[in-house]
N, C-alpha and C. Protein backbone atom coordinates (compact mmCIF):
# COMPACT_ATOMS: atom_id res chain seq x y z
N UNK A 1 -22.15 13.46 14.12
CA UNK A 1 -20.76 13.52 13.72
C UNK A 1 -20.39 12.22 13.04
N UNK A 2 -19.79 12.08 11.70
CA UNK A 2 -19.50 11.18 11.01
C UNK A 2 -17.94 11.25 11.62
N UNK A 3 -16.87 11.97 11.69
CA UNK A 3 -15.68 11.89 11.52
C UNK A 3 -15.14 12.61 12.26
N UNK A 4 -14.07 12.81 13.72
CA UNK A 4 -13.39 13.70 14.41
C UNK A 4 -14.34 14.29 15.34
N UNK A 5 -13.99 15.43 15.80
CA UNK A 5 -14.86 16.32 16.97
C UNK A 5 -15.65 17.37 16.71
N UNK A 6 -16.36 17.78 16.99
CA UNK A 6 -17.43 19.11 16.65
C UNK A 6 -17.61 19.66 18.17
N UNK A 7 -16.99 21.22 18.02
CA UNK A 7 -17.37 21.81 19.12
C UNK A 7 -18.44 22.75 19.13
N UNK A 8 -19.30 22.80 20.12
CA UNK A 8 -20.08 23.64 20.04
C UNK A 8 -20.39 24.19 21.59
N UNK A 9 -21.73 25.58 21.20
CA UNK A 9 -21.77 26.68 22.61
C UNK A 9 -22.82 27.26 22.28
N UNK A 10 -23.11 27.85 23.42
CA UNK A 10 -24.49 28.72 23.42
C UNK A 10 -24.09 29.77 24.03
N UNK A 11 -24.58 31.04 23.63
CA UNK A 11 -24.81 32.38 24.54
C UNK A 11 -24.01 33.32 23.93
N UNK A 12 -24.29 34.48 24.16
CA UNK A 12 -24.00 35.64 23.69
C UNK A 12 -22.64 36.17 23.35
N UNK A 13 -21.93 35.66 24.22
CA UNK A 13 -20.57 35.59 23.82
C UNK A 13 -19.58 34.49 23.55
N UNK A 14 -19.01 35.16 22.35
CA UNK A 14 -18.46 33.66 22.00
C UNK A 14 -16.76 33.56 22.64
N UNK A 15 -16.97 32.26 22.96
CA UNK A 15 -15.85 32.18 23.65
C UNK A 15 -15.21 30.62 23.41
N UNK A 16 -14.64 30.60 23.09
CA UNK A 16 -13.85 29.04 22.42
C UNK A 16 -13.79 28.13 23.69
N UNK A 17 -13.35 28.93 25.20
CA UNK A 17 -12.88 27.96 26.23
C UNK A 17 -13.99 27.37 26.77
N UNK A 18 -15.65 27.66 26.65
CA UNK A 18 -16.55 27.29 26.95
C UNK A 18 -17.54 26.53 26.19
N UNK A 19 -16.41 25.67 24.87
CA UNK A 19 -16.94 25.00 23.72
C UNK A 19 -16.81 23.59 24.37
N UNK A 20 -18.06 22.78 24.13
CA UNK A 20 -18.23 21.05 24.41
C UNK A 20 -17.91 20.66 23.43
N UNK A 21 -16.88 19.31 23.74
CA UNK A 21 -16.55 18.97 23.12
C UNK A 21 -17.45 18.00 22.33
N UNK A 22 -18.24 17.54 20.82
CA UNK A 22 -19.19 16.07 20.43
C UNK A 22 -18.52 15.07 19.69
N UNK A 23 -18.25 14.14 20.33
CA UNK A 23 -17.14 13.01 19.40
C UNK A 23 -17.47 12.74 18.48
N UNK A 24 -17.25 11.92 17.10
CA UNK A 24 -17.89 11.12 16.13
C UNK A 24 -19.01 9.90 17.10
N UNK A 25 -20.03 10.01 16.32
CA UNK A 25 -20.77 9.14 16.76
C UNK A 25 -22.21 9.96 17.43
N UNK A 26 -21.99 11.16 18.12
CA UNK A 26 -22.91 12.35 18.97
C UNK A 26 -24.09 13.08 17.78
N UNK A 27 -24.38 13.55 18.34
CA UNK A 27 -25.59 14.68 17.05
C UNK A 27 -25.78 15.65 18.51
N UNK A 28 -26.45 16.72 17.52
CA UNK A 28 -26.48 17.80 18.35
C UNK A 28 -27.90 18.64 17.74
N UNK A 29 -28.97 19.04 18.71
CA UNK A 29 -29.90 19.67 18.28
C UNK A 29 -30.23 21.23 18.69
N UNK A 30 -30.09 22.19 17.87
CA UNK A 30 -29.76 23.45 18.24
C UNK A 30 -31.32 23.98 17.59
N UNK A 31 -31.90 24.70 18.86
CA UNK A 31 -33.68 25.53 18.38
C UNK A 31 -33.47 26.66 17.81
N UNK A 32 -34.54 27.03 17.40
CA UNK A 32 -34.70 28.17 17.07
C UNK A 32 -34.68 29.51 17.70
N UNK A 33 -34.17 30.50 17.38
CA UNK A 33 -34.37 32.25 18.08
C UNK A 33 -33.49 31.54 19.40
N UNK A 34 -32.43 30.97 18.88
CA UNK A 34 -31.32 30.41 20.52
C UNK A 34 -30.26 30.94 19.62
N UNK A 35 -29.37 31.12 20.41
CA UNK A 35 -27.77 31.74 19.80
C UNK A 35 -26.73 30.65 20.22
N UNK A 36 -26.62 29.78 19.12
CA UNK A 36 -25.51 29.04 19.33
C UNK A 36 -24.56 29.09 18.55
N UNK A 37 -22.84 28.44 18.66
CA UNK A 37 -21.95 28.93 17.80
C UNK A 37 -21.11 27.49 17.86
N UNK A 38 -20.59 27.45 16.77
CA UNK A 38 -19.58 26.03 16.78
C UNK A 38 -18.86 25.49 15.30
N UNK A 39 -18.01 24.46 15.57
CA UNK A 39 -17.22 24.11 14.55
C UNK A 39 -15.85 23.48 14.76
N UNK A 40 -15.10 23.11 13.89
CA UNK A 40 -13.82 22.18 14.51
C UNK A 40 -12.72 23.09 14.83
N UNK A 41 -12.09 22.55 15.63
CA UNK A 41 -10.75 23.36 15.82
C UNK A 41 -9.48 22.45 15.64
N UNK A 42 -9.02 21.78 15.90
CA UNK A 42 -7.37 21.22 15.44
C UNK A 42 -7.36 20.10 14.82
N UNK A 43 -8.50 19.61 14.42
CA UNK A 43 -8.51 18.21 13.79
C UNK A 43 -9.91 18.60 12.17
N UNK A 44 -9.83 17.53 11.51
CA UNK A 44 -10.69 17.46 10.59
C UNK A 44 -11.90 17.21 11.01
N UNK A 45 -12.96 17.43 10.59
CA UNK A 45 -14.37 16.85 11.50
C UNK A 45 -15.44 16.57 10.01
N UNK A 46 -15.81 15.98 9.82
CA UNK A 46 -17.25 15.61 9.30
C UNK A 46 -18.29 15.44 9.69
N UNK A 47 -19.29 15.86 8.94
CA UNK A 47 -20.82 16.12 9.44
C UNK A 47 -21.93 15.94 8.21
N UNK A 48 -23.02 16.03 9.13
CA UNK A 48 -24.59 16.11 8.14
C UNK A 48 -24.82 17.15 9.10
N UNK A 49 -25.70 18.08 8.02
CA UNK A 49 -26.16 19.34 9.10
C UNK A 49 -27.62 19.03 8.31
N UNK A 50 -29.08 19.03 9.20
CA UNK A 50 -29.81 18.94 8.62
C UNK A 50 -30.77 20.09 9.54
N UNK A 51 -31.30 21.06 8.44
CA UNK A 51 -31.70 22.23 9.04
C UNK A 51 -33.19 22.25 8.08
N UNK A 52 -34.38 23.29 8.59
CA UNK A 52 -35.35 23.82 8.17
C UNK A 52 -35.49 25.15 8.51
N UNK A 53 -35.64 25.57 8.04
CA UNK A 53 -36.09 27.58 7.31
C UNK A 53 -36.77 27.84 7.96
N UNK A 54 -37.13 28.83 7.78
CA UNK A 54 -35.87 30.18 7.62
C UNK A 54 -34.56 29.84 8.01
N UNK A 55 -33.46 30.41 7.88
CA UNK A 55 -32.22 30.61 8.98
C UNK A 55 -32.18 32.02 9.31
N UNK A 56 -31.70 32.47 10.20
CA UNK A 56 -31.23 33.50 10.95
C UNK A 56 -29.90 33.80 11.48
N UNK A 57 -29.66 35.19 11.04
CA UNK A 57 -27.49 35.37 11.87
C UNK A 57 -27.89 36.39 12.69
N UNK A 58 -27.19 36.26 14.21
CA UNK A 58 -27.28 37.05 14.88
C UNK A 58 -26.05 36.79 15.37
N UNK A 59 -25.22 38.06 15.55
CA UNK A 59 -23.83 38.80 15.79
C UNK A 59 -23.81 38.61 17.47
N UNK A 60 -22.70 38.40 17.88
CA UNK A 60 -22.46 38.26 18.99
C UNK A 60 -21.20 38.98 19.80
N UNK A 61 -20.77 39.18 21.04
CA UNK A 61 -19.59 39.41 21.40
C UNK A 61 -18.17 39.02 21.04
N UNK A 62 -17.39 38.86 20.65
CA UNK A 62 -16.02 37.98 21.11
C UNK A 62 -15.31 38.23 22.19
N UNK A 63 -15.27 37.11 23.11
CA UNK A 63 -14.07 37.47 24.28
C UNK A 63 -12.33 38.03 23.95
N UNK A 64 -12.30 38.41 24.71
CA UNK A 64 -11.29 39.03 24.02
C UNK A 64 -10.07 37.97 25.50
């Protein structure tokens, strides 16, 4: 994280209230064939996302 907060989560359903919070300053390493989900919510956030291929989308629940 260059700038603000990055939230992120793992597991099948996505659910915002079970998002960690990563300050500026954190990194975060997410594997492969794992289902994780994330992104900012009330503030601006900046980043480097540095990824290798393939990628993959796999659809998940939303809590309702």
């Amino acid at each position: 994280m260059i700038k603000g907060t990055w939230w992120v989560a793992t597991g099948n359903k996505y659910d915002t209230n079970n998002m960690v919070p990563m300050p500026t300053g954190s990194f975060v390493t997410h594997f492969g064939k794992q289902v994780h989900w994330d992104g900012a919510k009330d503030e601006e956030a900046w980043l480097i996302i540095v990824g290798e291929g393939p990628a993959t989308l796999t659809r998940v629940e939303e809590t309702k």
